[in-house]
N, C-alpha and C. Protein backbone atom coordinates (compact mmCIF):
# COMPACT_ATOMS: atom_id res chain seq x y z
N UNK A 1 -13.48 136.25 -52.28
CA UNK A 1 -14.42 136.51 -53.36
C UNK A 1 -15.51 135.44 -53.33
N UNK A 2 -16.63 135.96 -53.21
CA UNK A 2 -17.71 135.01 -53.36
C UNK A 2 -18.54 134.42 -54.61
N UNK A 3 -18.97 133.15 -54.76
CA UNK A 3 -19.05 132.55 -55.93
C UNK A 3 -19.83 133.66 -56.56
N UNK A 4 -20.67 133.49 -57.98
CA UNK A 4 -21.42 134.35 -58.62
C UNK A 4 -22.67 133.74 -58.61
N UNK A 5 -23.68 134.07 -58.57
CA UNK A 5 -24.87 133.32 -57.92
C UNK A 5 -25.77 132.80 -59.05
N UNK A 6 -26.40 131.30 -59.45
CA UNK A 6 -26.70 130.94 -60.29
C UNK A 6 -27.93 132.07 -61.11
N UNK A 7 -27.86 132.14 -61.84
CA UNK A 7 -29.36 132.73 -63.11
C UNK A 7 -30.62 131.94 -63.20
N UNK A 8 -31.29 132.41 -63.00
CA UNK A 8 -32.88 131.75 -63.54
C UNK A 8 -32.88 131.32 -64.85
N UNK A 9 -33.54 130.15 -65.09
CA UNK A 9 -33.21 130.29 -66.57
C UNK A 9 -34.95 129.42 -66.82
N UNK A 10 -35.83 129.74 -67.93
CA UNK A 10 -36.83 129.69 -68.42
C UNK A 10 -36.94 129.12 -69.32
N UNK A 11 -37.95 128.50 -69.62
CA UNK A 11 -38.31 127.85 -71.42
C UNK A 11 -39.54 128.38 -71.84
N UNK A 12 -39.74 129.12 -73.00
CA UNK A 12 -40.64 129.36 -73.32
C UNK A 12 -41.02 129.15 -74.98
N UNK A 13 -41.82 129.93 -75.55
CA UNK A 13 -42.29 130.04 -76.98
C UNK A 13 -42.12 131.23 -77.26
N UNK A 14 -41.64 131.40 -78.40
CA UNK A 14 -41.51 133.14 -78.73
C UNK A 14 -42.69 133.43 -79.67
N UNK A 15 -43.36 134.44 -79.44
CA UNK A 15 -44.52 134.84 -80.09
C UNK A 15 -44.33 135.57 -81.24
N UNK A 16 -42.96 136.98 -81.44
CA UNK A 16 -42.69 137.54 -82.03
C UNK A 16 -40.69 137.73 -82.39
N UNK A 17 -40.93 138.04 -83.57
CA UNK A 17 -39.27 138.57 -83.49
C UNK A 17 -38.97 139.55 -84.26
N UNK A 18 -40.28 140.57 -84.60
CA UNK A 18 -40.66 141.50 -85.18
C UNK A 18 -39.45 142.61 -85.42
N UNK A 19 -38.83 142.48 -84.00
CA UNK A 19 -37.48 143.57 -83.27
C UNK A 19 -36.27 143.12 -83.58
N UNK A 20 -35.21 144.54 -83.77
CA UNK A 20 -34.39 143.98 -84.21
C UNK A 20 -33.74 142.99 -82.86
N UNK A 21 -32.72 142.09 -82.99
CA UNK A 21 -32.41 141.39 -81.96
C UNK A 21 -33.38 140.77 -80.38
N UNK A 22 -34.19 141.54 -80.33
CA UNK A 22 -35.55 141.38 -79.49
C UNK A 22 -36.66 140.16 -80.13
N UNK A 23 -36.62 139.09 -79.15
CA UNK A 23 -38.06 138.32 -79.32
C UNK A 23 -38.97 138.79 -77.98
N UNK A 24 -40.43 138.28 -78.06
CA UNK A 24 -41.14 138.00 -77.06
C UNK A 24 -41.20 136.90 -76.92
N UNK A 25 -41.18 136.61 -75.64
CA UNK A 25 -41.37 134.95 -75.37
C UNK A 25 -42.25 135.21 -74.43
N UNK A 26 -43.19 133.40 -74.55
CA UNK A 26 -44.01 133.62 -74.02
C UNK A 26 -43.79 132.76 -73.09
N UNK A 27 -43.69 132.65 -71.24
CA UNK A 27 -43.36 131.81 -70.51
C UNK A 27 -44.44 131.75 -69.54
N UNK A 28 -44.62 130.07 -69.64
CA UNK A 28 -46.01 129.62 -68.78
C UNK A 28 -45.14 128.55 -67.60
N UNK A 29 -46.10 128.72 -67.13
CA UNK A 29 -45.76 128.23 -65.24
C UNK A 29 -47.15 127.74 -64.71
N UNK A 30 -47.28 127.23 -63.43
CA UNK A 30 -48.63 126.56 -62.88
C UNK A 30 -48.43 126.83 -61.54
N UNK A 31 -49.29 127.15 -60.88
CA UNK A 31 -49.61 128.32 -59.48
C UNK A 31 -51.10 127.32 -59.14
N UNK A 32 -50.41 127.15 -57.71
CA UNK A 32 -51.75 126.07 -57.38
C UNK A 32 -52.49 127.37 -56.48
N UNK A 33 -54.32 127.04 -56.97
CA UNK A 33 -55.39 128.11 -56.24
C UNK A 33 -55.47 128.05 -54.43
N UNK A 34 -55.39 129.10 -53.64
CA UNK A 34 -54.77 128.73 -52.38
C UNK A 34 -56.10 128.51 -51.90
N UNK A 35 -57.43 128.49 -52.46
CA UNK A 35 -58.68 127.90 -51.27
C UNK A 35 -58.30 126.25 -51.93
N UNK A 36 -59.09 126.14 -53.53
CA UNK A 36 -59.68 124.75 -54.16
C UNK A 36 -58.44 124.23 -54.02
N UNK A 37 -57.23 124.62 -54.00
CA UNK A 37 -55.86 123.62 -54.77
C UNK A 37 -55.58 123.04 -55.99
N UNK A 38 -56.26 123.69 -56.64
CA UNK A 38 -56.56 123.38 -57.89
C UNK A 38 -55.26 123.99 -59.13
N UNK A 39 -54.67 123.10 -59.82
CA UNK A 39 -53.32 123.85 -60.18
C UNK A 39 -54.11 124.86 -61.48
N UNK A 40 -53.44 125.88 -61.76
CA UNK A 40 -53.61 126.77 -62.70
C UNK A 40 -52.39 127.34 -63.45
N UNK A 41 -52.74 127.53 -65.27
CA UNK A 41 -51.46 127.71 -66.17
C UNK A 41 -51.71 129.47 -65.91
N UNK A 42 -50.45 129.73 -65.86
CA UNK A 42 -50.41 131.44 -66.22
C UNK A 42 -49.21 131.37 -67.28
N UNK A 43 -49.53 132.69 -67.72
CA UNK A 43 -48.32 132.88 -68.87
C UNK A 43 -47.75 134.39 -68.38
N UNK A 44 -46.73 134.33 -68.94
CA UNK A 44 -45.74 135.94 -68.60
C UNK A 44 -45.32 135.81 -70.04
N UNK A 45 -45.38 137.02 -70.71
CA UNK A 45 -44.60 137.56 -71.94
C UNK A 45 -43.40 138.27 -71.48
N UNK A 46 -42.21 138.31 -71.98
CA UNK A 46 -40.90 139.10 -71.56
C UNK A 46 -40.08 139.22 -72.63
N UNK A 47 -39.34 140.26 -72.68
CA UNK A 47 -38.68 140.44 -74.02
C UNK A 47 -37.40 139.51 -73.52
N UNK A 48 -36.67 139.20 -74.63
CA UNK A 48 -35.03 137.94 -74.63
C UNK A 48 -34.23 139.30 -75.50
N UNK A 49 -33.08 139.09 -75.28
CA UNK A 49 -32.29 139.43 -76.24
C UNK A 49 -31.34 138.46 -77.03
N UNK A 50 -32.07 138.69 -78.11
CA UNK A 50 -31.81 137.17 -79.47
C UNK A 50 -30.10 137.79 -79.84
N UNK A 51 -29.07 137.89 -79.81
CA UNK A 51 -27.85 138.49 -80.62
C UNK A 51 -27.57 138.20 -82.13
N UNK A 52 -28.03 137.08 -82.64
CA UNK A 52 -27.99 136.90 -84.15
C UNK A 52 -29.33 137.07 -84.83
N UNK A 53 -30.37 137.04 -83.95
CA UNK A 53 -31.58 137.19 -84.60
C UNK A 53 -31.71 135.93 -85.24
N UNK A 54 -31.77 134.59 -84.41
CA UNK A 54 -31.68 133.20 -85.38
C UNK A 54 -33.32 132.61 -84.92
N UNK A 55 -33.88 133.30 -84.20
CA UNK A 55 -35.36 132.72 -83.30
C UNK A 55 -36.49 133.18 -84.12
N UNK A 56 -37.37 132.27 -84.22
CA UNK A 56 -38.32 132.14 -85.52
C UNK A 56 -39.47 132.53 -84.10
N UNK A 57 -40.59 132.35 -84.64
CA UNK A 57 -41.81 132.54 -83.91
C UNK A 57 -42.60 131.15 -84.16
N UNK A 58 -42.74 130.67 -82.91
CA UNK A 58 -42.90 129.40 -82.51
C UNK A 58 -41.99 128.52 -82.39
N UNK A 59 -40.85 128.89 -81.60
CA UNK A 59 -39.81 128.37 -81.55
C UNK A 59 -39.25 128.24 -79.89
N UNK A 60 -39.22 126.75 -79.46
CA UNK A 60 -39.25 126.81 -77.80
C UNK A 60 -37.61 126.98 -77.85
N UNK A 61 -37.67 128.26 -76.32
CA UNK A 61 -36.50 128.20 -76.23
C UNK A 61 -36.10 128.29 -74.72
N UNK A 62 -34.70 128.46 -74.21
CA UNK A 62 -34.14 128.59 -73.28
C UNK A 62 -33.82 129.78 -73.06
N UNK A 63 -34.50 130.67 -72.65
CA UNK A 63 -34.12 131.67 -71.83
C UNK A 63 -33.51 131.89 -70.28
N UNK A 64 -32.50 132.89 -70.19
CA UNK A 64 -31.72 133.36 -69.08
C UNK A 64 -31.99 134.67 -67.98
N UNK A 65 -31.91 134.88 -67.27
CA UNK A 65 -31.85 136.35 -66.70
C UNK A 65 -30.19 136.78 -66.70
N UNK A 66 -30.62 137.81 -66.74
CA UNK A 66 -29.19 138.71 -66.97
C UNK A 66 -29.72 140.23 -66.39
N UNK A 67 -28.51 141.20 -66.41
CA UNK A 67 -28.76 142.61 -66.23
C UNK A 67 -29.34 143.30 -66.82
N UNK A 68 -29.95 144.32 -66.76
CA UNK A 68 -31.02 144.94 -67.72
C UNK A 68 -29.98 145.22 -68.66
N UNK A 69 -30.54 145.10 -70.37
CA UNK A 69 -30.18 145.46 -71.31
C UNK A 69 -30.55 146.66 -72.05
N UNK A 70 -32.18 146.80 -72.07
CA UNK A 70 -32.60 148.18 -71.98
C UNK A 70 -33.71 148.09 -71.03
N UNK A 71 -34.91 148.87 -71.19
CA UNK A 71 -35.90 149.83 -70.53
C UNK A 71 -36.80 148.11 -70.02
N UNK A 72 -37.16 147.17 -70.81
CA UNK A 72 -37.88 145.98 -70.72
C UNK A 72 -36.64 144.24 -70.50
N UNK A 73 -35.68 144.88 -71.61
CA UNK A 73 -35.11 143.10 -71.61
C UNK A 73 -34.45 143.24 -70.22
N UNK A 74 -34.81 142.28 -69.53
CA UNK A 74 -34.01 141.87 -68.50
C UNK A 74 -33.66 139.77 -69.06
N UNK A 75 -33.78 139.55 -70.37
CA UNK A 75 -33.30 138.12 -70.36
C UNK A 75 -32.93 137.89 -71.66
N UNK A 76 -31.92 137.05 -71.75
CA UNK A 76 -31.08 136.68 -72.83
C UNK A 76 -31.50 135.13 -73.30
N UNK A 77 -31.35 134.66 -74.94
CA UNK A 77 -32.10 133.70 -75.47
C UNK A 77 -30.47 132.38 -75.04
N UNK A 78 -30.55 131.69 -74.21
CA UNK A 78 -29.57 130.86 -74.00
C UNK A 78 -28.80 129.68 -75.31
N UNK A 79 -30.21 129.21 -75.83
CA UNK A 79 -30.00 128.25 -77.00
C UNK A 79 -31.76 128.14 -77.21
N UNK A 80 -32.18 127.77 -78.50
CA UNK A 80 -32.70 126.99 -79.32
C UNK A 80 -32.85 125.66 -79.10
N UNK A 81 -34.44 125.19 -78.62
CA UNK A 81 -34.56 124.18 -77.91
C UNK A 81 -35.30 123.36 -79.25
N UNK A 82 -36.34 123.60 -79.71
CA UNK A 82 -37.15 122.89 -80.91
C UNK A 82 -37.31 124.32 -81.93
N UNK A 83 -37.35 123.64 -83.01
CA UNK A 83 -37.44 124.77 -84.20
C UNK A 83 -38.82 125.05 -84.34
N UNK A 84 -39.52 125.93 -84.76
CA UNK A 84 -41.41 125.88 -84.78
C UNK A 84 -41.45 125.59 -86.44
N UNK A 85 -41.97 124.06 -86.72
CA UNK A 85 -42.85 123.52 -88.03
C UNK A 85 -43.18 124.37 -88.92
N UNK A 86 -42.10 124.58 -90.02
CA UNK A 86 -42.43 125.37 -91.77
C UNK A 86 -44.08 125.28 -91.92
N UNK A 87 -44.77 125.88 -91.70
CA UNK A 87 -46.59 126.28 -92.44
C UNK A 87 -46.57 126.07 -93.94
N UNK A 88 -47.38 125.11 -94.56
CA UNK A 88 -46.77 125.57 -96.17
C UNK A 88 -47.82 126.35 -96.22
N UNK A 89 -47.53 127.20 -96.95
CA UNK A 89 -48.61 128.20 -97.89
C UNK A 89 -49.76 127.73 -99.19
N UNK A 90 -51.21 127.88 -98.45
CA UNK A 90 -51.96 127.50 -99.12
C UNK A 90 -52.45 128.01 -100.47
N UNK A 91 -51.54 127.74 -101.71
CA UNK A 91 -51.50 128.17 -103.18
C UNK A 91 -52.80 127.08 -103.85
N UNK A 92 -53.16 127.86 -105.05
CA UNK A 92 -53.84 127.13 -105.13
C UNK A 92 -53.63 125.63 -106.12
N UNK A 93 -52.98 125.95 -106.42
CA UNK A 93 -52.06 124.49 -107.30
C UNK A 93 -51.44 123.63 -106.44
N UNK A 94 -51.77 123.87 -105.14
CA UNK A 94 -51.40 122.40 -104.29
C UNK A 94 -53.03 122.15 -103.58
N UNK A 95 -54.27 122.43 -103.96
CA UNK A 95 -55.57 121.95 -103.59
C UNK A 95 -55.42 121.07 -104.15
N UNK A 96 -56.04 120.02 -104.03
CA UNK A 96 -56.37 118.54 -104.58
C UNK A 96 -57.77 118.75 -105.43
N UNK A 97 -57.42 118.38 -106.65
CA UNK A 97 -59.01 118.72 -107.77
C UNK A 97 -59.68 117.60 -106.96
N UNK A 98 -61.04 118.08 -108.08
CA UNK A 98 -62.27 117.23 -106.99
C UNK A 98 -62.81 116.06 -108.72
């Protein structure tokens, strides 16, 4: 029996978690230009499959590859790397009078 062959595994930002159990994450990488050599950021969006639904939006995480789950997820959310920063809500009883 032969070993089982390691998984890719990714870090990204999740953009959405709109879905049930489904985030988008957004995963960036750097691809050097083959005349200038000049490095360049690209991004790939890919769906994760979240199982508790615990992934906020803006939230870096560790993503996996795995077997297709449906029609798009081919990757699973491994762990929760940084939480994405509470926004407070701009009410107006927290403006500062003048």
């Amino acid at each position: 029996m032969e070993p089982r062959r390691m998984h890719k595994e990714r870090q990204g930002v999740v953009l959405s978690n709109r879905m049930q159990k489904t985030v988008v994450v957004s995963v960036e990488r750097t691809v050097m230009h083959p005349r200038y050599k000049k490095y360049l950021k690209r991004r790939t969006k890919v769906k994760a499959h979240d199982e508790k639904n615990e992934c906020q939006a803006g939230d870096r995480v560790l993503i996996v590859e795995s077997r297709p789950l449906s029609r798009e997820k081919r990757w699973r959310v491994s762990r929760v790397l940084e939480r994405a920063v509470a926004e407070e809500s701009a009410s107006p009883d927290a403006l500062p009078s003048v």
